[in-house]
Protein backbone atom coordinates (compact mmCIF):
# COMPACT_ATOMS: atom_id res chain seq x y z
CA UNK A 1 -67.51 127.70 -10.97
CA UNK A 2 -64.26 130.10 -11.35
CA UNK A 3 -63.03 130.46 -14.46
CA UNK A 4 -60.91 133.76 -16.18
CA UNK A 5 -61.58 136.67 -15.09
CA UNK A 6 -61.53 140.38 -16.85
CA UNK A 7 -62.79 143.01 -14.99
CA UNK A 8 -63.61 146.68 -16.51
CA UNK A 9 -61.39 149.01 -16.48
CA UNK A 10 -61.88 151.88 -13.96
CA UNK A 11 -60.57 155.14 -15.81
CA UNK A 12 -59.16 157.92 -14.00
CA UNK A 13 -58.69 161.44 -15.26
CA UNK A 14 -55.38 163.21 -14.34
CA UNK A 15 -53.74 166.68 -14.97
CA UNK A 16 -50.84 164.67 -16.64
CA UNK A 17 -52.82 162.19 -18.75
CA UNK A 18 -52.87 161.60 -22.09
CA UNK A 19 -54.97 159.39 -24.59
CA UNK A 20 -52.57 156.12 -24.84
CA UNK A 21 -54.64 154.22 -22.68
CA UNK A 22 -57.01 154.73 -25.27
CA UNK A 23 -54.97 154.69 -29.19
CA UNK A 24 -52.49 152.29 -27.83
CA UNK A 25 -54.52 149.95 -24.93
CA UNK A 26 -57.64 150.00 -26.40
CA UNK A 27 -59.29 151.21 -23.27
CA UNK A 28 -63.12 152.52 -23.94
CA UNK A 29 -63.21 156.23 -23.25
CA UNK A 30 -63.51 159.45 -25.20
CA UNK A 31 -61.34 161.56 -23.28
CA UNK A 32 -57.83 162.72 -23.71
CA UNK A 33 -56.92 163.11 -20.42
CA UNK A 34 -56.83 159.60 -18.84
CA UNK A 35 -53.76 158.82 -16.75
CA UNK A 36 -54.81 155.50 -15.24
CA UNK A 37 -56.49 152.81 -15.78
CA UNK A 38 -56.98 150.48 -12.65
CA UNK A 39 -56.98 146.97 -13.83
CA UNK A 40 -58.03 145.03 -10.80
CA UNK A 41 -58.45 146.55 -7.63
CA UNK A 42 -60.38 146.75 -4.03
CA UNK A 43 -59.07 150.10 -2.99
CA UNK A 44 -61.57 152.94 -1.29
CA UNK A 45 -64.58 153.25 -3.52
CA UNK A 46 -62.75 151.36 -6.52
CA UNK A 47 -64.34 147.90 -6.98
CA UNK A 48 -63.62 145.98 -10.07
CA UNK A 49 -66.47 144.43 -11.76
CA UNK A 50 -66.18 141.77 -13.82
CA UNK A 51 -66.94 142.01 -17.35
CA UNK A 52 -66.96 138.52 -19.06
CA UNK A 53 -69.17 135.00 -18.27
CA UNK A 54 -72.10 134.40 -15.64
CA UNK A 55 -69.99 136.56 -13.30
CA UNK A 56 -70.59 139.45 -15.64
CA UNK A 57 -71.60 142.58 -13.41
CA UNK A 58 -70.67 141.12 -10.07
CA UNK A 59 -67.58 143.30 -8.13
CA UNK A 60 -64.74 141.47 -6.74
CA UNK A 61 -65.18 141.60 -3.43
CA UNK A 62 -68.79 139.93 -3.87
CA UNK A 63 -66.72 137.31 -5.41
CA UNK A 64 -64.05 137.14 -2.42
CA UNK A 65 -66.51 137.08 -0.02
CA UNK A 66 -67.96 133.87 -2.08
CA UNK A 67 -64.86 131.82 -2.89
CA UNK A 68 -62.21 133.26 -0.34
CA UNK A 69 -59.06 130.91 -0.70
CA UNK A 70 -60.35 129.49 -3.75
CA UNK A 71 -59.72 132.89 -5.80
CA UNK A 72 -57.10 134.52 -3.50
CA UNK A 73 -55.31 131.54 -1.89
CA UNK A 74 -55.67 130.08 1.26
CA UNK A 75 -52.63 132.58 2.66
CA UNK A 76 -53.94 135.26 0.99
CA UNK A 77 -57.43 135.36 2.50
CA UNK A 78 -56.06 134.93 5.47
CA UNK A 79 -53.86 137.64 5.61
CA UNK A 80 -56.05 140.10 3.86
CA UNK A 81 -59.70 138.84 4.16
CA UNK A 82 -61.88 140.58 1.35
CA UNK A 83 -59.72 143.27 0.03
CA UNK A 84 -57.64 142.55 -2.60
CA UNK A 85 -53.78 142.57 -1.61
CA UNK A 86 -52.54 144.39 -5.17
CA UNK A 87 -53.55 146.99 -7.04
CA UNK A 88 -52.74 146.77 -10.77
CA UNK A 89 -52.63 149.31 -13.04
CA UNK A 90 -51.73 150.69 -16.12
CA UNK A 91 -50.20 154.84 -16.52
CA UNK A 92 -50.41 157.23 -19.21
CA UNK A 93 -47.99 160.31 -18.94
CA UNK A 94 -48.56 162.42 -21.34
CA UNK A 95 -46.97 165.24 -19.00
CA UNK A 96 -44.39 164.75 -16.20
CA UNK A 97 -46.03 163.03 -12.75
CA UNK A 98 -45.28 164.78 -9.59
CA UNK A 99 -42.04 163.80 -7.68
CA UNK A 100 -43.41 161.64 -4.95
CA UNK A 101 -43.03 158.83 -2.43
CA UNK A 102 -44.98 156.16 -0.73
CA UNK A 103 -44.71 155.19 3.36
CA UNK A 104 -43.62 151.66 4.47
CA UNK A 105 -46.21 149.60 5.96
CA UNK A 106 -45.57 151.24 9.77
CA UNK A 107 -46.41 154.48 8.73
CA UNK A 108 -48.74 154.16 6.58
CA UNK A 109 -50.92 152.31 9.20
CA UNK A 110 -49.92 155.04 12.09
CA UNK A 111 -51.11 158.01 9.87
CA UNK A 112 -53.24 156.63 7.39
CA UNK A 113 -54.74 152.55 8.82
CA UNK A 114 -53.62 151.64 5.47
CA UNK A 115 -51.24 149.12 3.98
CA UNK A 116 -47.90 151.03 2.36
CA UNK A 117 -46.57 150.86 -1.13
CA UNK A 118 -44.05 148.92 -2.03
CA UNK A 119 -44.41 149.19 -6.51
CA UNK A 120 -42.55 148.43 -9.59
CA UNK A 121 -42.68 149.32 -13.24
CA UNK A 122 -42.81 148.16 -16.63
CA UNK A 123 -42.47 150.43 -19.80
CA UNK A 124 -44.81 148.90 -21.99
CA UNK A 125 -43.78 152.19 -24.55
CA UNK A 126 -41.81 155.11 -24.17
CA UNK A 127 -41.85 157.82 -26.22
CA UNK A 128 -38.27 159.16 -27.61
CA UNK A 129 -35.92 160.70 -24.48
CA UNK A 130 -38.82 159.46 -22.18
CA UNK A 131 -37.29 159.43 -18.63
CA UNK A 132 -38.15 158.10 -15.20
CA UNK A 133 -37.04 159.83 -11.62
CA UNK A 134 -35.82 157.08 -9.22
CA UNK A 135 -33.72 157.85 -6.31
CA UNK A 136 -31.36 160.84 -5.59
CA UNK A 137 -28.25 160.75 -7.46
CA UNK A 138 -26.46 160.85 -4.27
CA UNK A 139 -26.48 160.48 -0.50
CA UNK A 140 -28.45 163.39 1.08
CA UNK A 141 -29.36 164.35 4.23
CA UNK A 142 -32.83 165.49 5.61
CA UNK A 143 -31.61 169.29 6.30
CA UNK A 144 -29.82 169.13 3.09
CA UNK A 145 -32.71 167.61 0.75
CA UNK A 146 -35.13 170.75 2.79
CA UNK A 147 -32.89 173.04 1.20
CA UNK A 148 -32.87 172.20 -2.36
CA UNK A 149 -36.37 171.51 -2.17
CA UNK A 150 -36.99 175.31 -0.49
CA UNK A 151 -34.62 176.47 -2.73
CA UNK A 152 -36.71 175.40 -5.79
CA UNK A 153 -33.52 173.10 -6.61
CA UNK A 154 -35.01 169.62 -6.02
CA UNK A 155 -34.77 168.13 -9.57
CA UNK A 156 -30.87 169.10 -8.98
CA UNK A 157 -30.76 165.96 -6.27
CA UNK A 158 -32.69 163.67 -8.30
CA UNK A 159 -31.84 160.48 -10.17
CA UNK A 160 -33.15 160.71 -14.07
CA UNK A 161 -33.00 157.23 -15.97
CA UNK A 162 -33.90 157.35 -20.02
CA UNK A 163 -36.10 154.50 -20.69
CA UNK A 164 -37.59 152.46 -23.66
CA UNK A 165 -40.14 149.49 -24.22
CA UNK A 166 -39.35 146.43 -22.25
CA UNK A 167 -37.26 148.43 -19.23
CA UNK A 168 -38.16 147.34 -15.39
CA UNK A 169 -37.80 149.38 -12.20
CA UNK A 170 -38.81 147.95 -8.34
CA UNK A 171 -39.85 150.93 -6.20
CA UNK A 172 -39.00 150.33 -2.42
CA UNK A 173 -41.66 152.65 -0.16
CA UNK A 174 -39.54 155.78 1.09
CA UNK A 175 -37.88 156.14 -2.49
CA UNK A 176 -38.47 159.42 -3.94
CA UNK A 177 -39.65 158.75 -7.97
CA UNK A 178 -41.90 159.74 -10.54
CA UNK A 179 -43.01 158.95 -14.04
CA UNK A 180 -41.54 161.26 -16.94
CA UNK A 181 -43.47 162.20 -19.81
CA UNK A 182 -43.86 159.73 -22.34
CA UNK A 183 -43.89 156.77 -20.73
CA UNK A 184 -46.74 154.01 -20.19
CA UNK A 185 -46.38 152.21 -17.62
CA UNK A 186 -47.70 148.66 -16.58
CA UNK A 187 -47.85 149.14 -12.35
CA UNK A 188 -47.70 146.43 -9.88
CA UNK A 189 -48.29 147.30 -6.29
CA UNK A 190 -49.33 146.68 -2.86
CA UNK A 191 -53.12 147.46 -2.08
CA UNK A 192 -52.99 151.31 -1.42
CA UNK A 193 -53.59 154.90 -2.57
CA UNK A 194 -50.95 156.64 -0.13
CA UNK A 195 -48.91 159.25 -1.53
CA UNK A 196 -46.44 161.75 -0.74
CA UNK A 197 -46.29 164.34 -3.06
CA UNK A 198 -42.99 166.83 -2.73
CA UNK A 199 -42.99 168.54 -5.88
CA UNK A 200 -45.18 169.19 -8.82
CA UNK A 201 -43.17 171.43 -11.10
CA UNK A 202 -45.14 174.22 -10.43
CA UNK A 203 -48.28 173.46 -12.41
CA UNK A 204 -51.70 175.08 -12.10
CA UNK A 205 -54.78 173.30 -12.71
CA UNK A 206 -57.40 174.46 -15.12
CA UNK A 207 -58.44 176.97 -12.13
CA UNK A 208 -55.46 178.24 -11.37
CA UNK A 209 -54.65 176.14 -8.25
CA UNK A 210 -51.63 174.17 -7.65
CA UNK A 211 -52.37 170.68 -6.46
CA UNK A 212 -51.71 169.61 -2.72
CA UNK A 213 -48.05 169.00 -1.64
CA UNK A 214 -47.49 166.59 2.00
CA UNK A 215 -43.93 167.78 2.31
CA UNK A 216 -43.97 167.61 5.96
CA UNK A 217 -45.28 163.96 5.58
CA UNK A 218 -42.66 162.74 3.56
CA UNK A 219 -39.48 164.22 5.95
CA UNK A 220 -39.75 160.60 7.77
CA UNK A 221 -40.73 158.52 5.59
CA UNK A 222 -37.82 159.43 2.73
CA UNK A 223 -34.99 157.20 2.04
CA UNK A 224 -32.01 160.11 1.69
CA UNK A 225 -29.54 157.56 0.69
CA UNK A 226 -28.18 155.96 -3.03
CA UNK A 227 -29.20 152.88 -3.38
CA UNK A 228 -28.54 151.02 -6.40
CA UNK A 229 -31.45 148.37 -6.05
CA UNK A 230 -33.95 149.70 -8.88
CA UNK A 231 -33.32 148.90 -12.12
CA UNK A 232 -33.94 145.12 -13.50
CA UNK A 233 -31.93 143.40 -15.23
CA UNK A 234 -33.20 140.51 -16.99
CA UNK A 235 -32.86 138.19 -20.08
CA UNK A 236 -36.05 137.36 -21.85
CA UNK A 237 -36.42 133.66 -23.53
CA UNK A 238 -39.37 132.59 -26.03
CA UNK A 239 -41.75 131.15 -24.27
CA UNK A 240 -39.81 131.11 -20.51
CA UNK A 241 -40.83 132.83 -17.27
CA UNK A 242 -38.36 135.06 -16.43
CA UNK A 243 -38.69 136.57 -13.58
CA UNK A 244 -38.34 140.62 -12.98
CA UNK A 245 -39.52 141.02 -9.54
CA UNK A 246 -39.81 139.25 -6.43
CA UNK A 247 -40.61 140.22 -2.67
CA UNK A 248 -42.96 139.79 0.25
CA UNK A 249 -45.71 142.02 -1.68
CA UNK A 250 -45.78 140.30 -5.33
CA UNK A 251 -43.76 138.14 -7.66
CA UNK A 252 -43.64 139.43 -11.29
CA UNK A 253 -42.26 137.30 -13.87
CA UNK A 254 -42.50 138.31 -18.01
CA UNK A 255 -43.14 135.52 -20.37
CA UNK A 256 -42.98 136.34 -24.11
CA UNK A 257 -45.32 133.89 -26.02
CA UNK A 258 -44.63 132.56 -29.59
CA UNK A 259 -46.14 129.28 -28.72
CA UNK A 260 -48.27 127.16 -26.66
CA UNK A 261 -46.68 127.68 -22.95
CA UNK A 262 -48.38 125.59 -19.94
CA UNK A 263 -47.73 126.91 -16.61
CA UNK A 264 -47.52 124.70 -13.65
CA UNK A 265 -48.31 126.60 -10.39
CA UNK A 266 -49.36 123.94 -8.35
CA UNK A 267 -46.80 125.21 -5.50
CA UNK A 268 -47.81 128.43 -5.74
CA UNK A 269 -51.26 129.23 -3.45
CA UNK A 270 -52.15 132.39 -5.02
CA UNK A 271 -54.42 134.02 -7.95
CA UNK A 272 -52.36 134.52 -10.91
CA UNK A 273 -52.63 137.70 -12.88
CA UNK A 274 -51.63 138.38 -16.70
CA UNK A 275 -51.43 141.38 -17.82
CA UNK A 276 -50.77 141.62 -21.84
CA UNK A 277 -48.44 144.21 -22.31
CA UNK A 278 -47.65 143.09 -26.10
CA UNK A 279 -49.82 141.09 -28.93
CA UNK A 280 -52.80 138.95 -28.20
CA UNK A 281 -53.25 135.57 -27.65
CA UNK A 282 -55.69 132.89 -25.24
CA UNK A 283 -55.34 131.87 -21.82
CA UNK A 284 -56.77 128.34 -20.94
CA UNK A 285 -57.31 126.50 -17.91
CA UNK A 286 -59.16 123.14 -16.92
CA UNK A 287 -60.03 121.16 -20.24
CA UNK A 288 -62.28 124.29 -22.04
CA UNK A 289 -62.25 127.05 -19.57
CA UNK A 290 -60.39 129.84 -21.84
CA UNK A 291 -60.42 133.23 -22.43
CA UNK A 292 -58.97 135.61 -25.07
CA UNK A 293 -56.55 138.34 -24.16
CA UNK A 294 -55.60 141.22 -26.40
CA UNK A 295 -53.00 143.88 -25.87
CA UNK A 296 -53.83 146.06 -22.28
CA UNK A 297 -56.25 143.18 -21.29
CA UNK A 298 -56.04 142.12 -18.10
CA UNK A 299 -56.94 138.79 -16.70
CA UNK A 300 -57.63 137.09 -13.29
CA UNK A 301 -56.62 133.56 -12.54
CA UNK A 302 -58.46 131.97 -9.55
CA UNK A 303 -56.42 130.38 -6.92
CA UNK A 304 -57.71 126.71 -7.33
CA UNK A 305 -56.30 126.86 -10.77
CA UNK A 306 -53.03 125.04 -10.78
CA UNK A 307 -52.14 124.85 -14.47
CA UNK A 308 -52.29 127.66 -16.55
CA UNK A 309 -51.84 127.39 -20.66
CA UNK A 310 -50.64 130.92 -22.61
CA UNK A 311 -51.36 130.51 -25.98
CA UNK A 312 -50.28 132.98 -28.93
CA UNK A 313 -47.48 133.13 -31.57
CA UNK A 314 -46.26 137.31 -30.71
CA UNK A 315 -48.03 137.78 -27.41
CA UNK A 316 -46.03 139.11 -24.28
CA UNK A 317 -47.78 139.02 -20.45
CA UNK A 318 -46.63 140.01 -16.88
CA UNK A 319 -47.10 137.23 -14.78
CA UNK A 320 -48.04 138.15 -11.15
CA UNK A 321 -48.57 136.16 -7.65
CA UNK A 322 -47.61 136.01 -4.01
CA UNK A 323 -45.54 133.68 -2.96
């Protein structure tokens, strides 16, 4: 029988990373170089494995394989069989990302048989004068962008937006971005590891070499023009879903808990992810199939699940589905 699902955390070490992940999310790991932490996820050699009830040691796609529309929906398995359609994530920047982009779906399955990435954001905390690149701050041109970025004059095109706790960005594929230092991040996004990265400020790593750049890559699949379609704005209410994003790839909604909230998803034939960004609290479905979720837990509801109960009295969760 399905019931809540956490999964643990696969831990990735990056030149950038910091230990946040670790002082502020709780994740288990000695380092102080973490950057991500994959939360749930089917992508290349990254399996989650489930780390709570009699599923306990058993990866994800063993249990998609088992319960196929019961845990994914019966759309979802259809569409993407075994493999998970999201992967979710959580970012640590201790230093500045690389500027970067990700393919639409076309490309990415011309050059790479993959899905593309279609992503957004939450700052779950931001350090002080913590920024995020998104965009150009004006309409460019493909021979003009090659210049600056020859030039060593790229950041002089870019779009830099100061950020604190709470803030939400959508990230169309072919938008140039990149996480600033300071932030964690909560990261929603489609199934795939494809990225373009155009500039890295020039950084070494510990042998001296710079990291790989796929400028040539990116030419096509870049969106040169200003578009002012990233930043969310939303009003949060106690103990409402609000939602923050919505498109073909996921529905995110934020639902600040200071009570007992009951969710009715019955229309919605999809898992249902939560993702505690703030707080701690229980999440309960069926008559006493519950699970606890703390701050930078994240937690897997199974398809056949229709109601959904969030209780906690200072606990805040992203709420993620297809529609």
């Amino acid at each position: 029988m399905l019931y809540p699902l956490k999964f643990h955390p696969i831990l990735h070490e990056k030149i950038w990373g910091g230990n946040k992940l670790k002082t502020i999310l709780n994740k288990p790991t000695s380092k102080n170089n973490v950057g991500e932490s994959w939360e749930i996820t089917t992508v290349n050699n990254n399996i989650s494995v489930v780390s709570n009830g009699d599923y306990r040691g058993e990866n994800l796609t063993e249990l998609i394989k088992k319960y196929k529309g019961d845990l994914l929906g019966a759309k979802v398995y259809k569409e993407f069989g075994n493999q998970f359609p999201l992967l979710i994530k959580f970012i640590d920047a201790k230093e500045d990302l690389s500027v970067q982009l990700h393919p639409n779906d076309q490309l990415a399955k011309t050059r790479h048989n993959s899905f593309g990435k279609t992503e957004m954001w939450y700052v779950v905390q931001a350090d002080i004068e913590a920024q995020l690149i998104v965009g150009f701050n004006k309409n460019t041109s493909r021979k003009e962008y090659n210049s600056y970025l020859e030039n060593g004059k790229i950041t002089h095109l870019l779009n830099f937006e100061n950020i604190s706790k709470g803030d939400s960005y959508f990230i169309n594929s072919g938008k140039i971005h990149a996480i600033g230092a300071g932030a964690l991040i909560a990261e929603i996004q489609q199934t795939s590891d494809v990225t373009y990265r155009v500039y890295d400020w020039d950084r070494k790593d510990d042998n001296g070499n710079a990291r790989e750049l796929h400028t040539d890559l990116a030419l096509d699949a870049l969106d040169y023009e200003v578009k002012e379609d990233f930043k969310i704005n939303y009003k949060e209410l106690p103990n409402q879903s609000t939602n923050l994003a919505s498109c073909e790839y996921f529905t995110t909604n934020v639902i600040k808990v200071t009570e007992k909230v009951t969710r009715d998803l019955n229309k919605i034939d999809s898992f249902k992810i939560y993702m505690c960004v703030e707080g701690n609290g229980k999440i309960k479905i069926g008559e006493d199939s519950f699970e606890e979720i703390n701050g930078g837990e994240t937690v897997l509801i199974p398809a056949i699940s229709k109601t959904v109960e969030l209780i906690g009295d200072n606990m805040k969760v992203l709420e993620i589905y297809i529609k």
